[in-house]
C-alpha atoms as a PDB file:
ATOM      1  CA  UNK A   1     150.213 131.706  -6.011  1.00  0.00           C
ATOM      2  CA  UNK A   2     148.451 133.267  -3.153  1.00  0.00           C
ATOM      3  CA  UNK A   3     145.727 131.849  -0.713  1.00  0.00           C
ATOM      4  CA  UNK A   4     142.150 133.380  -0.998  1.00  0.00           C
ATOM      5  CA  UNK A   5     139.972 133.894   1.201  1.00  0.00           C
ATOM      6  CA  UNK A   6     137.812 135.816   3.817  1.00  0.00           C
ATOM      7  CA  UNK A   7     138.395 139.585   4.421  1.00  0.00           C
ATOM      8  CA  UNK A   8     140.578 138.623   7.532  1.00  0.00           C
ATOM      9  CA  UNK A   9     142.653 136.464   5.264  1.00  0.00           C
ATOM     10  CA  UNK A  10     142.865 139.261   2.303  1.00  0.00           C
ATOM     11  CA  UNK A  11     143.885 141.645   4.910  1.00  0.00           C
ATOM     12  CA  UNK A  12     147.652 139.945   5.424  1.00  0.00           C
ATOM     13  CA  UNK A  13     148.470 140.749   1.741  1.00  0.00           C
ATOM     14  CA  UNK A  14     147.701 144.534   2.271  1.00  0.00           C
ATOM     15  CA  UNK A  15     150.873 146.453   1.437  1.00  0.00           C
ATOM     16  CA  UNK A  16     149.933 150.103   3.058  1.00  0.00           C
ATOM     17  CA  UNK A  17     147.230 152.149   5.049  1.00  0.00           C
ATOM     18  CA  UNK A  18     144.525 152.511   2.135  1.00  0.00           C
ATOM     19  CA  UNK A  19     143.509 155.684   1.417  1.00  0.00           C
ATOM     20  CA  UNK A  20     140.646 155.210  -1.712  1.00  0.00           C
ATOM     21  CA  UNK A  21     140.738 159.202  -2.503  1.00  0.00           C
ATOM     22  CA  UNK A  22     144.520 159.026  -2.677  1.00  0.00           C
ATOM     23  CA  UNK A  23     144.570 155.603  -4.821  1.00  0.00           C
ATOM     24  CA  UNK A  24     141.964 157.529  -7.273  1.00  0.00           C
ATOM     25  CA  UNK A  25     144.813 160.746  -7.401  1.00  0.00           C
ATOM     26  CA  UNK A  26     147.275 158.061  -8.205  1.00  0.00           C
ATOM     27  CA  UNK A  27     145.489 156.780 -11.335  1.00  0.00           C
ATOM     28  CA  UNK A  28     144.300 160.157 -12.826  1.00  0.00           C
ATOM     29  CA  UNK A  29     148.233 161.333 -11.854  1.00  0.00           C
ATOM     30  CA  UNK A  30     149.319 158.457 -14.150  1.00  0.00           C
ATOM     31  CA  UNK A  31     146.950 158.725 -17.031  1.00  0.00           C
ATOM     32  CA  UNK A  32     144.473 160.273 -18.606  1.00  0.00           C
ATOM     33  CA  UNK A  33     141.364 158.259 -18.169  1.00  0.00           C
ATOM     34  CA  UNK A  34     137.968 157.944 -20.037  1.00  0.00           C
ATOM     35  CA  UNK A  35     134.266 158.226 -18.476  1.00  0.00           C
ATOM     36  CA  UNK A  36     134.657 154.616 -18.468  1.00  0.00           C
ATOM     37  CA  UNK A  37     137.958 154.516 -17.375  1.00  0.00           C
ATOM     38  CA  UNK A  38     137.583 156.781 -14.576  1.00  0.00           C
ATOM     39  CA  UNK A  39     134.042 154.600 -13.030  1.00  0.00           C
ATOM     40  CA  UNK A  40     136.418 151.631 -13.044  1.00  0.00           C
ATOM     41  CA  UNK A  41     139.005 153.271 -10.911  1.00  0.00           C
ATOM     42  CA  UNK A  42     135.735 154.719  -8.623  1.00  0.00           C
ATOM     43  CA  UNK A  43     134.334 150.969  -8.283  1.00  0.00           C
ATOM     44  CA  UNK A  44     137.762 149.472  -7.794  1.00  0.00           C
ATOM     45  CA  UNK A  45     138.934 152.138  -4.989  1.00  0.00           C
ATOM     46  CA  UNK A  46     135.735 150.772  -2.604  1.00  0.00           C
ATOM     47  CA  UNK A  47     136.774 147.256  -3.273  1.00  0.00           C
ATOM     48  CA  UNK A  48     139.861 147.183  -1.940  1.00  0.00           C
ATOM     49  CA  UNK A  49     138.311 148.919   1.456  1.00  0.00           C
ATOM     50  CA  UNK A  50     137.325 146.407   3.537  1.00  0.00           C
ATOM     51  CA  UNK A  51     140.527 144.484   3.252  1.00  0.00           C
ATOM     52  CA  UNK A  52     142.707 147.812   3.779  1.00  0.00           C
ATOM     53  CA  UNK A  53     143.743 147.888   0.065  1.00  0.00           C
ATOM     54  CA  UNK A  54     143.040 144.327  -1.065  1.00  0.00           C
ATOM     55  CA  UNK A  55     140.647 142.709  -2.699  1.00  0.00           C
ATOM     56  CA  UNK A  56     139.450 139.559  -4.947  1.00  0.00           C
ATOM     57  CA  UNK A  57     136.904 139.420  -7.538  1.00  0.00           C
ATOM     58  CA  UNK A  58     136.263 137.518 -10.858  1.00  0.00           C
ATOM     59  CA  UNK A  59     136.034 139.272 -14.365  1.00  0.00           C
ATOM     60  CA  UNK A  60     132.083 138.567 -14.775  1.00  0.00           C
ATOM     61  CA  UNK A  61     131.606 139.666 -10.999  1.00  0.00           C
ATOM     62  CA  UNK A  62     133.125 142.948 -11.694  1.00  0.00           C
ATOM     63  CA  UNK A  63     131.587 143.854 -15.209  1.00  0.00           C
ATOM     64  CA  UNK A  64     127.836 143.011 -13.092  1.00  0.00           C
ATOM     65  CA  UNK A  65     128.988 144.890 -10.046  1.00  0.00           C
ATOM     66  CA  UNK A  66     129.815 147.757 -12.862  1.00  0.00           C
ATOM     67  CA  UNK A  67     126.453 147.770 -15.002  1.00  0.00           C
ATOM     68  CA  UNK A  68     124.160 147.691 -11.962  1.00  0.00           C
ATOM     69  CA  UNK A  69     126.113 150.551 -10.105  1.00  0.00           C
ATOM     70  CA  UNK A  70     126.341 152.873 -13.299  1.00  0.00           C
ATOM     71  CA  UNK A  71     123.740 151.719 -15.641  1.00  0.00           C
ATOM     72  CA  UNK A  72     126.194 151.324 -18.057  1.00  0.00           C
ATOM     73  CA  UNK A  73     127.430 148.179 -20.120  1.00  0.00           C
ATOM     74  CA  UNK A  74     131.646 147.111 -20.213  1.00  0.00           C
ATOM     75  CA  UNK A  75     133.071 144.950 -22.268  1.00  0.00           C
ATOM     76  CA  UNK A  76     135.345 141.506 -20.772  1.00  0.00           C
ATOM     77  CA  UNK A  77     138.606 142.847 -22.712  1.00  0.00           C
ATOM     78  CA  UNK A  78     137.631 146.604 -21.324  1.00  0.00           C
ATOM     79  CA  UNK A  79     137.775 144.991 -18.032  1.00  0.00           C
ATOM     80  CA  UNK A  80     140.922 142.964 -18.912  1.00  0.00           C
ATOM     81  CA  UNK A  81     142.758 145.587 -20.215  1.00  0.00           C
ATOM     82  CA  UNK A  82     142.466 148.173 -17.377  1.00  0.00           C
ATOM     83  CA  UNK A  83     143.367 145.614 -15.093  1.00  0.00           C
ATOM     84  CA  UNK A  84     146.489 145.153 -17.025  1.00  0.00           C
ATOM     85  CA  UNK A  85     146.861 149.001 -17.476  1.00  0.00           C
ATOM     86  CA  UNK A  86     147.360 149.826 -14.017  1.00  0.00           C
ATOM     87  CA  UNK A  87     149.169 146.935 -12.712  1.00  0.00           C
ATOM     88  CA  UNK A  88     151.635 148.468 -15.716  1.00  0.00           C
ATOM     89  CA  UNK A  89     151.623 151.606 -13.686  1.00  0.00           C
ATOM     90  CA  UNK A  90     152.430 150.130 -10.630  1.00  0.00           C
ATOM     91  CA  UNK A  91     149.517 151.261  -8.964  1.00  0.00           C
ATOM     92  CA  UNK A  92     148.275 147.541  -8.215  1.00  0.00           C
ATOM     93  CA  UNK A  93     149.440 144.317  -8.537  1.00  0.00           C
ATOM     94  CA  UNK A  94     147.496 141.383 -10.034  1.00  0.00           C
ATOM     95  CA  UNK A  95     148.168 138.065  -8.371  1.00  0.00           C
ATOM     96  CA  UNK A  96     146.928 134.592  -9.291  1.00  0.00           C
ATOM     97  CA  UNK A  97     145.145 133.097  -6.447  1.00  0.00           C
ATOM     98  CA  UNK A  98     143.946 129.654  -5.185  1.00  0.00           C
ATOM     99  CA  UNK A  99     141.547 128.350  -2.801  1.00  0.00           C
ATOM    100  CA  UNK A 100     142.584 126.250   0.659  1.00  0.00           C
ATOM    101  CA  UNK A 101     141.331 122.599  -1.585  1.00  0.00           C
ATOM    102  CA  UNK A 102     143.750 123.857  -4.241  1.00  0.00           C
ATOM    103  CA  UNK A 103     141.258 124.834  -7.257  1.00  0.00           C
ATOM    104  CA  UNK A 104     141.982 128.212  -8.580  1.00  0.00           C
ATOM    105  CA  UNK A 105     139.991 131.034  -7.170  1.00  0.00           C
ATOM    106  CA  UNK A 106     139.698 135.100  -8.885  1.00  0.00           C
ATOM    107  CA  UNK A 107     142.562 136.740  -8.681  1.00  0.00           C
ATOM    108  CA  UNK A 108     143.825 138.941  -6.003  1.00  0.00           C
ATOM    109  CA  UNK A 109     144.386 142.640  -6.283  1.00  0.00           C
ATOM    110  CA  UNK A 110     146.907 144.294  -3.941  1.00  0.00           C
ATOM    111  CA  UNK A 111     146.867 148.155  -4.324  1.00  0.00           C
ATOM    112  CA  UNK A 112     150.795 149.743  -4.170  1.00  0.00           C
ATOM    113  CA  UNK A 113     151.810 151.861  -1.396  1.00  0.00           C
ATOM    114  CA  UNK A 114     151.577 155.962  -2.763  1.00  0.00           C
ATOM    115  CA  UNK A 115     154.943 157.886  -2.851  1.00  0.00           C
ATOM    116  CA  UNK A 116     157.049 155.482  -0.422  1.00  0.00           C
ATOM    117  CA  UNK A 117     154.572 155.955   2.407  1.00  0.00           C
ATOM    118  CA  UNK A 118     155.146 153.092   3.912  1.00  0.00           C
ATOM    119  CA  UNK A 119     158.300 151.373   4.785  1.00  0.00           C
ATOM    120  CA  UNK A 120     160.634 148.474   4.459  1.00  0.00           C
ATOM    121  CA  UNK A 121     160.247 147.482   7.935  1.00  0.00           C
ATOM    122  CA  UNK A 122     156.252 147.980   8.151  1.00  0.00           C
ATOM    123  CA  UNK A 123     156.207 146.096   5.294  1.00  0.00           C
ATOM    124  CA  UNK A 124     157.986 143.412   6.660  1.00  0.00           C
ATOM    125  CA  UNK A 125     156.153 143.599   9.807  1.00  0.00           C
ATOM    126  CA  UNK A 126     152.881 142.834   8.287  1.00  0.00           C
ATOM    127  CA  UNK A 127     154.535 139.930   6.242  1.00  0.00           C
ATOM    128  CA  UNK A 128     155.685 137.897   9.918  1.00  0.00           C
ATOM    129  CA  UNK A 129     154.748 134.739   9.404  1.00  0.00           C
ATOM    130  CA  UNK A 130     153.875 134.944   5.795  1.00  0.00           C
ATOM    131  CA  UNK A 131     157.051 134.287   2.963  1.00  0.00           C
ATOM    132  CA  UNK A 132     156.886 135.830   0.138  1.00  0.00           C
ATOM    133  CA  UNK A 133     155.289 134.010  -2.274  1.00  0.00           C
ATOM    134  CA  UNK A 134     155.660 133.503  -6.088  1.00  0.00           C
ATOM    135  CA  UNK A 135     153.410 135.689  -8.075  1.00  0.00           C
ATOM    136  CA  UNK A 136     151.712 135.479 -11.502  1.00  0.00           C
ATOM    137  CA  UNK A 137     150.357 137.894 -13.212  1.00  0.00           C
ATOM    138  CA  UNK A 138     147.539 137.018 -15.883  1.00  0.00           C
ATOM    139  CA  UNK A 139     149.051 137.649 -19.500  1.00  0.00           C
ATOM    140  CA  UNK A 140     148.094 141.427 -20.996  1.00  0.00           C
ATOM    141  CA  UNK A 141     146.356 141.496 -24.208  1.00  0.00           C
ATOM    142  CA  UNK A 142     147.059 145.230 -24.906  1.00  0.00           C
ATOM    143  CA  UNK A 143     148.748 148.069 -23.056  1.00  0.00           C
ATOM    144  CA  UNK A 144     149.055 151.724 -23.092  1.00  0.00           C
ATOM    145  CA  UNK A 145     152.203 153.267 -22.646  1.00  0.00           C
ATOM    146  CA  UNK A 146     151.946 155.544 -19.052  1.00  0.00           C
ATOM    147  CA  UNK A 147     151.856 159.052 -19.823  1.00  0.00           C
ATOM    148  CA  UNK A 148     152.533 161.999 -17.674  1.00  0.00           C
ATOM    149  CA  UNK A 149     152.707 165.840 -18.333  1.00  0.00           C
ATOM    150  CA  UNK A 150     155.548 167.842 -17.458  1.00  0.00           C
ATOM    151  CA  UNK A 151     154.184 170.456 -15.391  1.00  0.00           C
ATOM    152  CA  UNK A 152     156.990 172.620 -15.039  1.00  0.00           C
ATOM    153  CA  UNK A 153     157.038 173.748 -18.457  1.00  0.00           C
ATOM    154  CA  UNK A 154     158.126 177.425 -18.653  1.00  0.00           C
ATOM    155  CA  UNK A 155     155.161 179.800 -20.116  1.00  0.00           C
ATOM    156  CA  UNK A 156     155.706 181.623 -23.166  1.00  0.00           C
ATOM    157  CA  UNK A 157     154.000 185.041 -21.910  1.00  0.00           C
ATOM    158  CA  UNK A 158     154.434 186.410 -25.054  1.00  0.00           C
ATOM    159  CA  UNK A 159     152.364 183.572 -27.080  1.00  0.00           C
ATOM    160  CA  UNK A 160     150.020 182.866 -24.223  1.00  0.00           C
ATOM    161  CA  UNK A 161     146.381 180.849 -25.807  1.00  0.00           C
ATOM    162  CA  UNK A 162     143.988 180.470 -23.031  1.00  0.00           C
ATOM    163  CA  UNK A 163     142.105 177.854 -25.460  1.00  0.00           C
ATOM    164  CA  UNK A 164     145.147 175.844 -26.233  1.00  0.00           C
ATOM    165  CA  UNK A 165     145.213 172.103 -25.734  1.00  0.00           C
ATOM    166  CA  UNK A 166     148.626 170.002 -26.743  1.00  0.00           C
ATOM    167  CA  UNK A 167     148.246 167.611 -28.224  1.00  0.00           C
ATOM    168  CA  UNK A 168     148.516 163.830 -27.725  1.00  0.00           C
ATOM    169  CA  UNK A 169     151.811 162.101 -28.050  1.00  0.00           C
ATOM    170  CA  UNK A 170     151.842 160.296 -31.858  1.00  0.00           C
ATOM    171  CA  UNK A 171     152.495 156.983 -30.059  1.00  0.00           C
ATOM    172  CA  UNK A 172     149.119 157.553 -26.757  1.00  0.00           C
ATOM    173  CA  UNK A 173     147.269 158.926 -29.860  1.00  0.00           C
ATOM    174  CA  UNK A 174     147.542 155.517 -32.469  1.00  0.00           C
ATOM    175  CA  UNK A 175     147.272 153.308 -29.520  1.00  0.00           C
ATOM    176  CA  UNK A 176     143.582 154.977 -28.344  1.00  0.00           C
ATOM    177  CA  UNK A 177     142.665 155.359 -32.265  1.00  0.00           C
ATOM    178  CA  UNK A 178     143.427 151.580 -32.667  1.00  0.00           C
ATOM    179  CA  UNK A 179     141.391 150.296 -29.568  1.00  0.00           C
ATOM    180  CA  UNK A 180     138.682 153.258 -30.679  1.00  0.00           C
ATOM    181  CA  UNK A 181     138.384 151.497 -34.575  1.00  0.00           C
ATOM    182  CA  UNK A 182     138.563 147.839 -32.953  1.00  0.00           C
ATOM    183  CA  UNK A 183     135.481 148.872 -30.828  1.00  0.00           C
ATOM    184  CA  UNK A 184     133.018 149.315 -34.119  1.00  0.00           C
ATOM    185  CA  UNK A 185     134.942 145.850 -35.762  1.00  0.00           C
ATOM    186  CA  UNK A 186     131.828 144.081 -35.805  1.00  0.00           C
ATOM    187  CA  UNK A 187     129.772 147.007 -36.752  1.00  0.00           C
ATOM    188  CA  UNK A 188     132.321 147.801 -40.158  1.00  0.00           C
ATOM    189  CA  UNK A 189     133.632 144.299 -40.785  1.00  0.00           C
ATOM    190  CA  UNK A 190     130.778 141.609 -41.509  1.00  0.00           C
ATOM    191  CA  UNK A 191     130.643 141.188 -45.247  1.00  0.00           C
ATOM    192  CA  UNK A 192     133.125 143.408 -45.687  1.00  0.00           C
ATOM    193  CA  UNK A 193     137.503 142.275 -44.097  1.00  0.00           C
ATOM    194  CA  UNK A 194     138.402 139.124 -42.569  1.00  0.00           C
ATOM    195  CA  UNK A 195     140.161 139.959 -39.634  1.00  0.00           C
ATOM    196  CA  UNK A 196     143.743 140.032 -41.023  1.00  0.00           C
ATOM    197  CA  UNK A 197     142.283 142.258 -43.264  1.00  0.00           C
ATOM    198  CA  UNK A 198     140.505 144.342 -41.035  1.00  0.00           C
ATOM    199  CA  UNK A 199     143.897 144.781 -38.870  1.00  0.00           C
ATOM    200  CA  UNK A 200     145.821 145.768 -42.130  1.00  0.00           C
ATOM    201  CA  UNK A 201     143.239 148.560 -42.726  1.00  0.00           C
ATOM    202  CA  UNK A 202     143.038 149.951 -39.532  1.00  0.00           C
ATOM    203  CA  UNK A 203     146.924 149.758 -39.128  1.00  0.00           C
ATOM    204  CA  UNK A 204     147.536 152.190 -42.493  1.00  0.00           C
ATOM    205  CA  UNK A 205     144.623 154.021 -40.841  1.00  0.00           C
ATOM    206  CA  UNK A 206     146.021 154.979 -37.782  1.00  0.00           C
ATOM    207  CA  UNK A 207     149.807 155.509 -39.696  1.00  0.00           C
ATOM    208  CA  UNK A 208     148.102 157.498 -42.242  1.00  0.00           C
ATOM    209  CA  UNK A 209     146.319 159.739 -39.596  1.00  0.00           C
ATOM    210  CA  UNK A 210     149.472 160.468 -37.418  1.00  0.00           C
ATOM    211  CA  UNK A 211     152.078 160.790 -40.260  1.00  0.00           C
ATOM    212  CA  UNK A 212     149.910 163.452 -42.165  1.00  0.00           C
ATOM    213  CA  UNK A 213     149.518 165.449 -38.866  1.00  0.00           C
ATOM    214  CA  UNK A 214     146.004 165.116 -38.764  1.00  0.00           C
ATOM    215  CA  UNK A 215     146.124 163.385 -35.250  1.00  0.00           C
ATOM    216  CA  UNK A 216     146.714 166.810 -34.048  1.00  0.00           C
ATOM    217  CA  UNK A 217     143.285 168.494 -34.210  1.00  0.00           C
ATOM    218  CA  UNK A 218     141.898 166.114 -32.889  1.00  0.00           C
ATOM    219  CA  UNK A 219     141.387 166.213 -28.584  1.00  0.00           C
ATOM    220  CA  UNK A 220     141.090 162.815 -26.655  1.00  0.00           C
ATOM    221  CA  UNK A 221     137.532 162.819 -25.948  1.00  0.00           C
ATOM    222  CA  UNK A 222     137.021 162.911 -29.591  1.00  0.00           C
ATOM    223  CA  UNK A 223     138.893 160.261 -30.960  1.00  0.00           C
ATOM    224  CA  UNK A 224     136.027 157.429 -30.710  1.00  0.00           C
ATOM    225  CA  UNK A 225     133.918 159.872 -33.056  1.00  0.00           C
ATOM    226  CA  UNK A 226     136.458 160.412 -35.382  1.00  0.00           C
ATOM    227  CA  UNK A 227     136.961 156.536 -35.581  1.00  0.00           C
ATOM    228  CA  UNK A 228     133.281 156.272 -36.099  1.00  0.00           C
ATOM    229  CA  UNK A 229     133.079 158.814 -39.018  1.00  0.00           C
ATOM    230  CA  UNK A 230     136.269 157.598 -40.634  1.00  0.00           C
ATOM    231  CA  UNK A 231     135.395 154.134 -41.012  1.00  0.00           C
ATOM    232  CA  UNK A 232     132.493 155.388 -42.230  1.00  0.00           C
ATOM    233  CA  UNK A 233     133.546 157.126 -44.706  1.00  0.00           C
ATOM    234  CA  UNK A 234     135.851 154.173 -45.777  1.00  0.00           C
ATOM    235  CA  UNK A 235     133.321 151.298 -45.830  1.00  0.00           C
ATOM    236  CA  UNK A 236     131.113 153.633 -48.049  1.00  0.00           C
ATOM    237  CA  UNK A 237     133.583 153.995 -50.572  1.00  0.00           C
ATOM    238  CA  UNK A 238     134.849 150.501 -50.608  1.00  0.00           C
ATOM    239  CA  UNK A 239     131.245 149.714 -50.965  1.00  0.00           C
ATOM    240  CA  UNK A 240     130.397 151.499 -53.875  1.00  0.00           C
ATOM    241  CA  UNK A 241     133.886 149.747 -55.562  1.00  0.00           C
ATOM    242  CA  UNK A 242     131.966 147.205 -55.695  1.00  0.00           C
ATOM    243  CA  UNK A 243     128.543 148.141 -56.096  1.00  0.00           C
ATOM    244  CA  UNK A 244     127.040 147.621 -59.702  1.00  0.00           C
ATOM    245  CA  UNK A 245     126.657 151.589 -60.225  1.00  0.00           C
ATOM    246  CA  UNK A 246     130.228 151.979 -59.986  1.00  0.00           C
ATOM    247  CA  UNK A 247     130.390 149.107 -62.486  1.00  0.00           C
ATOM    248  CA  UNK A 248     128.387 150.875 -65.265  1.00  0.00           C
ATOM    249  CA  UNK A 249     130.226 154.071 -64.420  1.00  0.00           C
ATOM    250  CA  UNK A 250     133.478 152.127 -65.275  1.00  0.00           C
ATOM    251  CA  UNK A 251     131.675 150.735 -68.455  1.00  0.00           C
ATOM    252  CA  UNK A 252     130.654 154.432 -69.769  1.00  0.00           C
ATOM    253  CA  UNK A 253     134.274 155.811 -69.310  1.00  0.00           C
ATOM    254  CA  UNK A 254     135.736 152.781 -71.141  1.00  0.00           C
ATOM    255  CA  UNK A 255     133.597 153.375 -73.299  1.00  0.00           C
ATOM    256  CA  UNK A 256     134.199 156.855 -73.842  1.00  0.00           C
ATOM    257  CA  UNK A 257     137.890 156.052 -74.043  1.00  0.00           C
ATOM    258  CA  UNK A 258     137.905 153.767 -76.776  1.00  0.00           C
ATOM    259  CA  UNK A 259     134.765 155.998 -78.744  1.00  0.00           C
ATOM    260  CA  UNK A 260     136.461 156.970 -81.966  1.00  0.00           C
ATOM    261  CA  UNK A 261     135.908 161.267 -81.590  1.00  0.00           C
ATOM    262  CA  UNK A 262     135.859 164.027 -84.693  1.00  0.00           C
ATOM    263  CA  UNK A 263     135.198 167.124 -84.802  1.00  0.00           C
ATOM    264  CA  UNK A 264     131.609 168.540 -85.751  1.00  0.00           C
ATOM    265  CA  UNK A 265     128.196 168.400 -84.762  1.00  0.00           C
ATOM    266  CA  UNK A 266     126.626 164.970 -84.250  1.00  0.00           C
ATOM    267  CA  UNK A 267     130.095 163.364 -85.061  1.00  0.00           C
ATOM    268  CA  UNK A 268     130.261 162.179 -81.375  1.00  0.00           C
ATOM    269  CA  UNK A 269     127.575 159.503 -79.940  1.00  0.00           C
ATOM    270  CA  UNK A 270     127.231 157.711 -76.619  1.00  0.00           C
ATOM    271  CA  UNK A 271     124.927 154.436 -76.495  1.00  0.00           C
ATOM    272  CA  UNK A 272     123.209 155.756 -80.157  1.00  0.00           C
ATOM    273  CA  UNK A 273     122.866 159.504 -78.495  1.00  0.00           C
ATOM    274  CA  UNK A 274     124.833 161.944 -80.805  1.00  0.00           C
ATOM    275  CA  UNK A 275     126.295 164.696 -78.838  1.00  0.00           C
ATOM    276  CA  UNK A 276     127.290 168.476 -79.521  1.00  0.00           C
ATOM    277  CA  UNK A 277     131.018 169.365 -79.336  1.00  0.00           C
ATOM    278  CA  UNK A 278     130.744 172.187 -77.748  1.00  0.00           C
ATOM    279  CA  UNK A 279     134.489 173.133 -77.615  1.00  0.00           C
ATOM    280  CA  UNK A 280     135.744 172.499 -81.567  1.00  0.00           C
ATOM    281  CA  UNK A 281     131.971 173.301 -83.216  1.00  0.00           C
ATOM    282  CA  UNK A 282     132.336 176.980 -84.629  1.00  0.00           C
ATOM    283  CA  UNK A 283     135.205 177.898 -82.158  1.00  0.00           C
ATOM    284  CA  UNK A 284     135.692 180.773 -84.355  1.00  0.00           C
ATOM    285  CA  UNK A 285     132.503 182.452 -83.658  1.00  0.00           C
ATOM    286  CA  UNK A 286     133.346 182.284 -79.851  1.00  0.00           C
ATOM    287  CA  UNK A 287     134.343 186.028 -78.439  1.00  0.00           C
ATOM    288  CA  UNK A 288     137.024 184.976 -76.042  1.00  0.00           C
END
């Protein structure tokens, strides 16, 4: 568990020569980030300046530092998450941290050196005087996979789309469409799933989506909406299951079902109505 402390005291953690424009390259090079995503990595990169690439700072500190800066509201496990997200791509390292009187402090966030640019004996240079210490990392609640395009692709001249996107990975694709559908839980949910319920919905959802190809048309920046309308469209149906309407509607057909028919005029009735068969009644006056 590592000391906190002042900037001076942060600064004998720092791994390499921070460079905030080159630690922003590094996340976007490693995944494809949202508007949200990407104002996290912004507010994160002047953090860690002061203490040349380190940096300490509770949850609730952050998400205020965050809403006052962009005018914009973040969720704890939004927070959480990217945290976890890139200390999975190795682009900082979350350590558990402790005061001098021994109560736990925020955690301390070391960013990684970029492409080897530093080396073993800098590294060790910095660390005189300081043994390396156990670290702890806070447990994840969800991570994305990292992702990265092959950019070397060869290009088809001959079948060339200036318009064409490819499309997400099935696996990057159900992971964003299940954190997109467990954003609106509350919204869908009341009066409606328990949570295990809720979870088994949204699971056959997302399999549903990806193994009927539909996942295809349908580009990143979209894939909140398309949660949105979906669940929609879902909640409204299971809705009118169970609506009285649906129940009368169920009562007519069974009741149409078991109606005793014949052929003729006024030889069918619904509810005391007597109704014209139009398709036996004089069939062989009918031209075609």
């Amino acid at each position: 568990m590592l000391l906190n402390g002042k900037i001076e005291e942060l600064k004998k953690y720092s791994k390499c020569t921070y460079d905030k424009s080159a630690f922003v390259e590094e996340v976007k090079n490693h995944w494809d980030l949202t508007d949200l995503q990407i104002r996290m990595t912004y507010l994160i990169s002047d953090l860690a300046v002061k203490a040349e690439g380190v940096f300490s700072i509770a949850y609730n500190t952050f998400i205020d530092m965050f809403e006052q800066r962009f005018n914009m509201k973040v969720s704890l496990s939004s927070v959480r998450r990217f945290f976890g997200l890139l200390s999975k791509i190795g682009v900082l390292s979350v350590n558990a941290a402790k005061r001098k009187n021994n109560k736990q402090s925020a955690n301390i966030y070391i960013i990684e050196p970029i492409n080897n640019e530093i080396g073993e004996n800098e590294i060790s240079e910095k660390r005189q005087g300081h043994p390396e210490e156990q670290v702890y990392e806070h447990p994840e609640e969800q991570h994305n996979i990292t992702f990265k395009d092959t950019l070397n692709t060869p290009l088809n001249k001959n079948n060339f789309n200036c318009n064409y996107k490819k499309p997400l990975p099935p696996q990057k694709f159900k992971i964003l469409l299940t954190d997109s559908c467990n954003e609106f839980y509350t919204k869908f949910s009341v009066g409606r799933y328990s949570k295990k319920q809720w979870n088994t919905l949204i699971g056959k959802f997302v399999n549903d989506t990806v193994e009927s190809k539909r996942y295809i048309n349908v580009p990143e920046h979209k894939i909140k909406g398309f949660a949105y309308k979906c669940l929609e469209k879902i909640c409204d149906n299971s809705d009118y299951k169970h609506s009285e309407e649906f129940a009368e509607y169920q009562e007519v057909m069974n009741e149409l079902a078991n109606k005793k028919e014949t052929i003729g005029f006024q030889d069918i009735t619904l509810n005391g109505v007597k109704l014209f068969n139009w398709l036996e009644k004089d069939s062989n006056k009918t031209q075609y």
